[in-house]
Protein backbone atom coordinates (compact mmCIF):
# COMPACT_ATOMS: atom_id res chain seq x y z
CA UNK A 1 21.10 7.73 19.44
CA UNK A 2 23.16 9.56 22.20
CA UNK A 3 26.20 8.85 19.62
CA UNK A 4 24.73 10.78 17.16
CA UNK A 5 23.54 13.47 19.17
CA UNK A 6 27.23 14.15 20.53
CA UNK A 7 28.53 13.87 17.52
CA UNK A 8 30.13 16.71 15.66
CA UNK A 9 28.53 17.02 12.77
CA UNK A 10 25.04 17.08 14.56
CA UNK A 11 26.11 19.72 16.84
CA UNK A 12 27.45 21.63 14.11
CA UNK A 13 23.79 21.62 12.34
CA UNK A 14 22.03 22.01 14.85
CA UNK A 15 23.95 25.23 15.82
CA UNK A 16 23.42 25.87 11.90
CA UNK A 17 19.69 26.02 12.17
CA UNK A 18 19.25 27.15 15.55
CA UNK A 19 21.41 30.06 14.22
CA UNK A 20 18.97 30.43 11.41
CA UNK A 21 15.93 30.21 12.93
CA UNK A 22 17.13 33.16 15.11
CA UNK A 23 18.33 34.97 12.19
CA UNK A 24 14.63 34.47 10.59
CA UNK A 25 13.09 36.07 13.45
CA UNK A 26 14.78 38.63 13.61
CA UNK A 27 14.23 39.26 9.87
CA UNK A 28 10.95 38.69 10.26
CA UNK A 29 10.28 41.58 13.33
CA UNK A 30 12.58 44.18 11.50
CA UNK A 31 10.89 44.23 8.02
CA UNK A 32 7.45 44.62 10.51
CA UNK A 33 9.08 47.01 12.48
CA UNK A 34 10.91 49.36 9.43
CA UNK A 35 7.44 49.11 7.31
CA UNK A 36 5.87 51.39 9.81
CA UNK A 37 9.12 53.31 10.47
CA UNK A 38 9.40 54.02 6.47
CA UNK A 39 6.37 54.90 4.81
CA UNK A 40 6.16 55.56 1.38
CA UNK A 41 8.00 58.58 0.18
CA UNK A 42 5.40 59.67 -3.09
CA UNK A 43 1.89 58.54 -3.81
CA UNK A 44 0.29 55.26 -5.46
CA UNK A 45 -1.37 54.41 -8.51
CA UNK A 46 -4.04 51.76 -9.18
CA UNK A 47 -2.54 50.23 -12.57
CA UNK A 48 -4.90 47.20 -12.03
CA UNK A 49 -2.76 44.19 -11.40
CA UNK A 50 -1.42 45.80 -8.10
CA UNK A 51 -0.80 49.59 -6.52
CA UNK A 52 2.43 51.10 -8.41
CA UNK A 53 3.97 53.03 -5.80
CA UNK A 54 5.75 56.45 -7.83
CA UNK A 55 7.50 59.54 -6.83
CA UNK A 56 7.29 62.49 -8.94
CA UNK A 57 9.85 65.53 -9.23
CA UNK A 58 9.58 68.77 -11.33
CA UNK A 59 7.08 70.13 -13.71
CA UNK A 60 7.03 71.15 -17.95
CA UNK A 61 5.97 69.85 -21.26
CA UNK A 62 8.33 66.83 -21.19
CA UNK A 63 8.26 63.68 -18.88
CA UNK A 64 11.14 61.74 -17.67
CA UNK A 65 10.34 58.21 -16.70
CA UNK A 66 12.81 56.23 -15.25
CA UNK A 67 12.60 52.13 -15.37
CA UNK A 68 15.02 50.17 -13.34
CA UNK A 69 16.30 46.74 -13.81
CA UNK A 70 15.46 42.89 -12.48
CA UNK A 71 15.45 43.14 -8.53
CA UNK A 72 15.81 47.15 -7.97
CA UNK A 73 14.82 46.76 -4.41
CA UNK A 74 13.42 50.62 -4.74
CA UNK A 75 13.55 52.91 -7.41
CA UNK A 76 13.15 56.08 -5.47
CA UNK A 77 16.89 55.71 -3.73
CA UNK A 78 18.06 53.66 -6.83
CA UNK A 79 17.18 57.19 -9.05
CA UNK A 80 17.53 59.36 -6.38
CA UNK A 81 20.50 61.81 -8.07
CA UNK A 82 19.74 61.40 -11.39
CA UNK A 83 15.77 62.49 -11.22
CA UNK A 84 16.60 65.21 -8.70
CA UNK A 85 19.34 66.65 -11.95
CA UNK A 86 16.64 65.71 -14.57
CA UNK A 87 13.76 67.50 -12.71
CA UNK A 88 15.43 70.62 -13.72
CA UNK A 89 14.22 69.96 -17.62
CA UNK A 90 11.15 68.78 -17.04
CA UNK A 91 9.08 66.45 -15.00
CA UNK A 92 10.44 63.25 -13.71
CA UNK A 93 8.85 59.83 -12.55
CA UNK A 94 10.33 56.87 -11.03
CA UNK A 95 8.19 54.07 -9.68
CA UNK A 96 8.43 50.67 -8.34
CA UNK A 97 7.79 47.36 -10.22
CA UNK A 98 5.27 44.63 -8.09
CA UNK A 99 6.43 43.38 -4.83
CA UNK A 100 9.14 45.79 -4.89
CA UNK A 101 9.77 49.01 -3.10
CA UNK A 102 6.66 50.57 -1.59
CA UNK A 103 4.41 48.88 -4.49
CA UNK A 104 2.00 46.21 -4.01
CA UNK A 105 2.43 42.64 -5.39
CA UNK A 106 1.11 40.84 -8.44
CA UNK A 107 -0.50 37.79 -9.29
CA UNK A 108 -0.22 38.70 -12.78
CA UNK A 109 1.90 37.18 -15.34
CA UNK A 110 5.49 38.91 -15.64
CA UNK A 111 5.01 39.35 -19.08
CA UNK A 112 6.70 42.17 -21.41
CA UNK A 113 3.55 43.27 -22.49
CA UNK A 114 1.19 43.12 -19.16
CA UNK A 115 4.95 45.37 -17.66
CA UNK A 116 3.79 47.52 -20.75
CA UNK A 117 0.10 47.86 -19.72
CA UNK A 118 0.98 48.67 -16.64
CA UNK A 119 3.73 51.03 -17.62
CA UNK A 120 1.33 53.24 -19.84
CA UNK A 121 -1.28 53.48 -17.57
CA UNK A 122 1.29 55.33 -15.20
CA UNK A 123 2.41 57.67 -18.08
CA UNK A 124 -1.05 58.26 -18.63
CA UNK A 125 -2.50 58.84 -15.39
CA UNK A 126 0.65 61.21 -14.68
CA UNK A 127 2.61 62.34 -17.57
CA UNK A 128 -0.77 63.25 -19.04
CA UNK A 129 -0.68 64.61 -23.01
CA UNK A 130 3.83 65.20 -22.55
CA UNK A 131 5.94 63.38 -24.63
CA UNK A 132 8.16 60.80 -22.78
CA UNK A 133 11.87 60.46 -22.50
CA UNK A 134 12.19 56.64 -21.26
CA UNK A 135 15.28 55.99 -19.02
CA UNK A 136 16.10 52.65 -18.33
CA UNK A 137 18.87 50.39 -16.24
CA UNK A 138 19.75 46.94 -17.43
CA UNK A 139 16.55 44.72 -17.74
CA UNK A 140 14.34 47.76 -18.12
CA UNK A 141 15.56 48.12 -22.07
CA UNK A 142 13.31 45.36 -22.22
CA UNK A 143 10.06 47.45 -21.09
CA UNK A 144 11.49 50.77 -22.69
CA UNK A 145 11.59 49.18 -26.27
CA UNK A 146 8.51 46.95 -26.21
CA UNK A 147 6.65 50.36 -24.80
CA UNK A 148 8.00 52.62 -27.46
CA UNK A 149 7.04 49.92 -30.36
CA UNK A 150 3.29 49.71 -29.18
CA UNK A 151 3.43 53.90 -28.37
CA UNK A 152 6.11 55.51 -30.93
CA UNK A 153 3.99 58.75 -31.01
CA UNK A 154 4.60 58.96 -27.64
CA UNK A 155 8.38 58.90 -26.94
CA UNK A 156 10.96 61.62 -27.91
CA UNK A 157 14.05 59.96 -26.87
CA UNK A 158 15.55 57.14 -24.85
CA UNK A 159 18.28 56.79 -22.47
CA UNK A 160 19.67 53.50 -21.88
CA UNK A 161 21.90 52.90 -18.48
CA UNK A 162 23.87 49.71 -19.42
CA UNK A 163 20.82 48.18 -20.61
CA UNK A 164 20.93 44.66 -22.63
CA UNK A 165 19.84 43.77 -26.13
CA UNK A 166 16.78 41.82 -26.06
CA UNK A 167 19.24 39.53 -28.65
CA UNK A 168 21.46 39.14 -25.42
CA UNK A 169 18.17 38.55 -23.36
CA UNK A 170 16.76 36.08 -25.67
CA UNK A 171 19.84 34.09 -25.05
CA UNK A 172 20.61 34.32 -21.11
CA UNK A 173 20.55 31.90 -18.83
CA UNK A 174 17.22 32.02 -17.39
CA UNK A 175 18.47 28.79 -14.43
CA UNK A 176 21.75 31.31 -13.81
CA UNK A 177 18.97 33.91 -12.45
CA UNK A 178 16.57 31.85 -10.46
CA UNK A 179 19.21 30.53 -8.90
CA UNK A 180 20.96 33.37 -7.70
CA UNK A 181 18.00 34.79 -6.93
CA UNK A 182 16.77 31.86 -4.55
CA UNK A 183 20.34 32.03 -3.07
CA UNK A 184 19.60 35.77 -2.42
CA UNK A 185 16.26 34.98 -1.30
CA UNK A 186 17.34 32.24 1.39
CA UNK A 187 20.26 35.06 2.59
CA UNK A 188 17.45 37.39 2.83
CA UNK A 189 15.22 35.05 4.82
CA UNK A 190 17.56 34.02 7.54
CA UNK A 191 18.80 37.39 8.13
CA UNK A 192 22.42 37.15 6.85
CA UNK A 193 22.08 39.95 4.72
CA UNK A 194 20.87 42.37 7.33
CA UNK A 195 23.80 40.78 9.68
CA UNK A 196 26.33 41.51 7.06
CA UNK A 197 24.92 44.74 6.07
CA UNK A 198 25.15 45.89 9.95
CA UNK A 199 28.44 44.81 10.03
CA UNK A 200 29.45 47.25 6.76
CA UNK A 201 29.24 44.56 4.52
CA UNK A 202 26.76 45.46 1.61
CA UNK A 203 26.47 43.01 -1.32
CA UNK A 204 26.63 44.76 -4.70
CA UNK A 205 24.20 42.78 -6.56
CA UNK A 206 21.59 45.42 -6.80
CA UNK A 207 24.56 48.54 -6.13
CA UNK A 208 23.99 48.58 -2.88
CA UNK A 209 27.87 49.30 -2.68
CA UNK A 210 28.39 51.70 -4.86
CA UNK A 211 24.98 53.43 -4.34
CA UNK A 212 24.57 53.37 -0.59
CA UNK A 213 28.03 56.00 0.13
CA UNK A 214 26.84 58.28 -2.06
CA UNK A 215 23.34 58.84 -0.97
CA UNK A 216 22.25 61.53 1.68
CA UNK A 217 22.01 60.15 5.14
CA UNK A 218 18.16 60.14 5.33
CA UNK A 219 17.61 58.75 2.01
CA UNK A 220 20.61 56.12 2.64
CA UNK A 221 18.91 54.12 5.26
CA UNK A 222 15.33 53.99 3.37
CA UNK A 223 17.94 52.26 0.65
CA UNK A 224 19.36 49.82 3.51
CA UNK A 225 15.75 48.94 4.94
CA UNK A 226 14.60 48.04 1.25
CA UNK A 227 17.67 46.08 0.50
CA UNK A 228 16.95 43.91 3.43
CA UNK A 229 13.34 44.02 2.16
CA UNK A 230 13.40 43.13 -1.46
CA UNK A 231 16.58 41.29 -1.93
CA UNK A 232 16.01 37.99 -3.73
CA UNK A 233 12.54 38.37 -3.64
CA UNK A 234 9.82 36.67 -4.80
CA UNK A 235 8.53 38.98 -7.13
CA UNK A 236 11.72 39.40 -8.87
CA UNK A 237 11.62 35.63 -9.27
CA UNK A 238 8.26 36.19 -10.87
CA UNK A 239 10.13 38.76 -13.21
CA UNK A 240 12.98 36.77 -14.39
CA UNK A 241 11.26 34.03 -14.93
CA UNK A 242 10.29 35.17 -18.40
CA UNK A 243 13.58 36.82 -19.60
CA UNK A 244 13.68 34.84 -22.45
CA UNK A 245 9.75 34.61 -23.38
CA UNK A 246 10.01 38.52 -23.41
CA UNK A 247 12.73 38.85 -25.44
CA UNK A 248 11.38 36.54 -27.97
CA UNK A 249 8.48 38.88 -28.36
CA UNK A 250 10.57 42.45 -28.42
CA UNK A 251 12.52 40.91 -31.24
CA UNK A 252 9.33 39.79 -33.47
CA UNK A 253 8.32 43.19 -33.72
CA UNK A 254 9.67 46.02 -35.38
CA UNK A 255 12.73 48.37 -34.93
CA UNK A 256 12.14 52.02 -33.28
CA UNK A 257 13.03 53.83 -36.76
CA UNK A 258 14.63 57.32 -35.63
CA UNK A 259 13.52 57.45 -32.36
CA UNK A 260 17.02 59.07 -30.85
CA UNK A 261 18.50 56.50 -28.32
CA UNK A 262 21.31 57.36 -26.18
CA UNK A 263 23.01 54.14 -24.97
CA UNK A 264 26.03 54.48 -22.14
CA UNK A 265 28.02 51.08 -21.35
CA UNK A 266 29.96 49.84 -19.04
CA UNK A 267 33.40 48.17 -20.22
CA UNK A 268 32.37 44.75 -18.92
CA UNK A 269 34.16 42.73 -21.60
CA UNK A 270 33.49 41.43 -24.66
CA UNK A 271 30.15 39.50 -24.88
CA UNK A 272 28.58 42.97 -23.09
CA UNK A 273 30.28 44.79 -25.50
CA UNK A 274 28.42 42.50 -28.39
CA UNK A 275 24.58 43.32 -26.36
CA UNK A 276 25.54 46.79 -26.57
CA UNK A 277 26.38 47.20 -30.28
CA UNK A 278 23.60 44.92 -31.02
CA UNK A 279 21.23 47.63 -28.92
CA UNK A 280 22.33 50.57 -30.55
CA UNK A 281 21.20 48.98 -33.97
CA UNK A 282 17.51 49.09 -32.84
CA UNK A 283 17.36 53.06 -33.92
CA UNK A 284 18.88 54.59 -36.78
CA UNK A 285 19.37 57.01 -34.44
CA UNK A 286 21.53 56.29 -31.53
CA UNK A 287 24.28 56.92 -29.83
CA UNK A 288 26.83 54.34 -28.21
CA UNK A 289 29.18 55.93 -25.61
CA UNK A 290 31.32 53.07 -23.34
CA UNK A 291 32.15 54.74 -20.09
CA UNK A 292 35.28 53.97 -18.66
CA UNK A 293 36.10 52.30 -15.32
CA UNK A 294 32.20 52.22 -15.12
CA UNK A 295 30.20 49.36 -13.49
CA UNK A 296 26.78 48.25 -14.06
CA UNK A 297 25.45 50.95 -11.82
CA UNK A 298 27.39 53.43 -13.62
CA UNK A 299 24.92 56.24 -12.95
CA UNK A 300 26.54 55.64 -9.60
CA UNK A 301 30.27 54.85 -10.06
CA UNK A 302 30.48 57.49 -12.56
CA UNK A 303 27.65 60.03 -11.99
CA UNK A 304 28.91 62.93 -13.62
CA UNK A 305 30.20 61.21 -16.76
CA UNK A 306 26.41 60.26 -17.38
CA UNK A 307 24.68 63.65 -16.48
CA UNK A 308 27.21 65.44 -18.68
CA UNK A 309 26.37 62.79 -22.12
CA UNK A 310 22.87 63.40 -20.85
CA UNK A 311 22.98 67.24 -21.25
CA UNK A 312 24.34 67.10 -24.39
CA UNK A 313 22.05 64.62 -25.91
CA UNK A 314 18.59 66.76 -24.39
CA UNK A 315 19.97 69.92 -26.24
CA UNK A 316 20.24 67.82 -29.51
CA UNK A 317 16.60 67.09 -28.48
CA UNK A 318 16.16 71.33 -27.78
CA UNK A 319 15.38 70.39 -24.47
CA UNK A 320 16.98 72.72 -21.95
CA UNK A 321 17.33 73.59 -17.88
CA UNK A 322 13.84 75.74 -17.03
CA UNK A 323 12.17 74.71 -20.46
């Protein structure tokens, strides 16, 4: 027994865990600590499966909603440019999916069409009698399309921010997600993230590089403290879990007809190139526009590339500055 416990792969574990355990604590008393530190920034509504936390910018007869993809740790820094420029037009809301951001969670299935529910009960309770323009990141295609085929009367337009086909969806790897997001989660857990992040080191899963330099000081650390929140957590896990289920039942139903779609890529090779082209198809009238040098964050990496294709597709729409 002593043999063991001198040995050097014992010692090396045990410093492993004893390291972790440490790092867990400290986790632990800094998400208790920056939860009273950071209150919400907005107001919550009661959407029935949990308390959607939303933050609302601007007034007039349109409404911009903005979705945001798997994981978004909060939507409020994650939008934070783009609504501020798009409150100009009209009104603008952003809000936070279950579990995530200042929202409540959600024992309630992850499915496309409960994310719907909830979705219109937001426009409903906020956006009132406006028509919608739906702006969505990445996963959030997913929500944007499956809302405008159960409420076409409703939207005027959609922007898509490198947003996937639910023909790519239906196909992705559904293991490849859980298990970086368990990998994220365990990171998350035993503080490594918030060690690395203090050190400078910010992963840029969720943009947290590209994002985090570009924000306003004040806003910028309410980004940090929910990255060190939300990262690789559970109710993302809940979300991803039904990738393919949900895109299964977007593509059973029909097209959007001439709803006018604005789509803006990222050059991220050829098989995202292929999810792009195939999204574009689901209007007759849309817009493809592959932004180069442009990540997946790209209303980030290339901000004024994507207000700019936005202006000019709200004037095709007769929507202007003040109107």
């Amino acid at each position: 027994m002593k043999k063991i416990l001198k040995s050097k792969p014992f010692i090396i574990l045990l410093a492993l865990v004893s390291l972790s355990s440490i790092g867990a604590i400290w986790q632990s008393l800094m998400v208790s600590s920056e939860k009273n530190k950071y209150t919400a920034v907005g107001n919550f509504v009661d959407v029935g499966a949990y308390n959607a936390h939303y933050y609302t910018k601007g007034s007039g007869n349109t409404t911009f909603v903005f979705i945001s993809g798997a994981g978004t740790p909060c939507t409020y820094t994650d939008y934070y440019y783009l609504q501020n420029e798009l409150s100009k037009y009209g009104q603008t809301i952003s809000f936070d999916h279950a579990g995530l951001g200042w929202s409540s969670k959600t024992n309630t299935k992850r499915d496309i069409d409960n994310l719907t529910d909830e979705l219109s009960i937001i426009i409903n309770k906020l956006a009132k009698d406006n028509k919608v323009i739906l702006i969505a990141h990445s996963l959030g295609s997913m929500e944007a399309i499956r809302y405008t085929q159960r409420n076409p009367e409703r939207v005027l337009g959609i922007i898509f921010l490198d947003g996937g086909s639910p023909e790519f969806y239906s196909k992705d790897s559904e293991l490849k997600s859980f298990a970086l997001n368990r990998t994220l989660a365990a990171s998350r857990f035993t503080g490594v993230d918030r060690l690395l992040g203090e050190c400078g080191v910010l992963l840029p899963i969720y943009g947290e590089s590209t994002r985090y330099k570009n924000l306003p000081e004040s806003v910028r650390q309410i980004d940090k403290v929910m990255y060190y929140k939300c990262i690789g957590s559970y109710s993302n896990f809940e979300n991803i879990k039904y990738i393919n289920e949900n895109a299964e039942k977007v593509l059973s139903a029909k097209r959007l007809g001439n709803i006018p779609i604005l789509l803006l890529s990222s050059d991220s090779g050829s098989s995202w190139k292929e999810a792009q082209d195939k999204l574009a198809k689901w209007s007759d009238n849309s817009e493809q526009i592959t932004i180069d040098n442009a990540v997946h964050y790209l209303y980030w990496s290339n901000t004024k590339d994507v207000i700019k294709y936005i202006d000019t597709f709200l004037s095709k729409l007769s929507i202007h500055i003040g109107v």
